[in-house]
Protein backbone atom coordinates (compact mmCIF):
# COMPACT_ATOMS: atom_id res chain seq x y z
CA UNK A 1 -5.48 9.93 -1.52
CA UNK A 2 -4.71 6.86 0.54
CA UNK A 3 -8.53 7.71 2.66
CA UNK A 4 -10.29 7.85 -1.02
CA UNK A 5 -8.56 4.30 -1.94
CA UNK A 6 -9.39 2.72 1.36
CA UNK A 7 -12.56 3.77 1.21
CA UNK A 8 -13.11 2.75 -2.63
CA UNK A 9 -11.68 -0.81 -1.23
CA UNK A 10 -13.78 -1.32 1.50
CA UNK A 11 -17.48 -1.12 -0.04
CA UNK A 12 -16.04 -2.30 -3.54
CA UNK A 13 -17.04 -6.18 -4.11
CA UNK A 14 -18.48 -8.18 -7.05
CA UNK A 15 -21.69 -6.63 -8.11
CA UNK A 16 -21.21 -3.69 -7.02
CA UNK A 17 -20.02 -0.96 -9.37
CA UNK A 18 -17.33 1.79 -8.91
CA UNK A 19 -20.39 4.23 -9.71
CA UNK A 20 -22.19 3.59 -6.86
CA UNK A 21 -19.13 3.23 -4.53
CA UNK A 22 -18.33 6.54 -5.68
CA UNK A 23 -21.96 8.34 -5.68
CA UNK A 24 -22.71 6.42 -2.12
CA UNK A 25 -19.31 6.63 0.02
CA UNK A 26 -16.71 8.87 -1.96
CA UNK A 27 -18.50 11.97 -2.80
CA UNK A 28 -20.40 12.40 0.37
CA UNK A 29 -17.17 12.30 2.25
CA UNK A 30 -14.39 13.67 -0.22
CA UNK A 31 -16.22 16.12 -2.43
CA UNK A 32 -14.06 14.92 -5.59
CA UNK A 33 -15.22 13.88 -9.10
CA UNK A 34 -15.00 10.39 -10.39
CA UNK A 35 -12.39 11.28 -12.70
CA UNK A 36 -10.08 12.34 -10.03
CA UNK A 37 -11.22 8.85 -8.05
CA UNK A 38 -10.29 6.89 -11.40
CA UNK A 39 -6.89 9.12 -11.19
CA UNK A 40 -6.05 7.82 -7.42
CA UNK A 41 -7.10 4.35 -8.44
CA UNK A 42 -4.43 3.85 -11.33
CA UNK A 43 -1.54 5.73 -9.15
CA UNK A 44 0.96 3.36 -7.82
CA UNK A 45 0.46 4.97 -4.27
CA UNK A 46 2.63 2.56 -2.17
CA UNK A 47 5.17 2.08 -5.06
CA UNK A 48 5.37 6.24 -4.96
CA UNK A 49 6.25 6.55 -0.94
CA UNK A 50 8.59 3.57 -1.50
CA UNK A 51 10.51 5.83 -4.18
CA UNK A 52 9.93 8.79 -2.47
CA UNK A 53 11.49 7.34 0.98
CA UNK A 54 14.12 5.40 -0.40
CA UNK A 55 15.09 8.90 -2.24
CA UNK A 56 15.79 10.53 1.34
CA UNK A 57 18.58 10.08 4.57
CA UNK A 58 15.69 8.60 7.07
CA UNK A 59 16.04 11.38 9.12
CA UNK A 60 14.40 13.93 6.28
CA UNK A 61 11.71 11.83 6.11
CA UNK A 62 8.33 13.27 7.90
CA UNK A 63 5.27 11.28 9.57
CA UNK A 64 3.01 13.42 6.80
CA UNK A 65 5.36 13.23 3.73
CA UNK A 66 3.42 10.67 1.59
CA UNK A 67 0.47 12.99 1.42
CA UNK A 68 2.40 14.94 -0.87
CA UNK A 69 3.30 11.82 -3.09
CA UNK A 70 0.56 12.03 -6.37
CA UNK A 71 -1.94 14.41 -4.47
CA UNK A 72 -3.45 16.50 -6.98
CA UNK A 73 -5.19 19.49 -5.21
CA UNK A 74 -8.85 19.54 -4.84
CA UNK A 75 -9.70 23.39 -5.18
């Protein structure tokens, strides 16, 4: 999810619409519809892996953990 947002953030800029972010850079690379882009948009990602963290002893927590965080799956 956090790949997909980066992604979205780096080519996004005034004048150039979500649309063709997503039909130019997401697709091509992620294979996901623009309804599950809009999804990882409006999730709180960072405020989710703070929670998430904060919610276990440091030693439970693993490198890979906040992949789990929001991820819908993607068939």
């Amino acid at each position: 999810m956090q790949k997909v947002i980066n992604t979205y953030l780096e080519y996004k800029s005034d004048g150039v619409t979500t649309a063709w972010v997503y039909r130019n850079h997401i697709y091509p690379i992620y294979h996901i519809s623009i309804s599950t882009l809009y999804f990882y948009l409006r999730t709180p990602v960072k405020k989710l892996i703070k929670e998430d963290t904060a919610a276990k002893p440091a030693h439970q927590i693993a490198p890979n953990d906040w992949f789990e965080i929001g991820v819908r799956s993607e068939g």
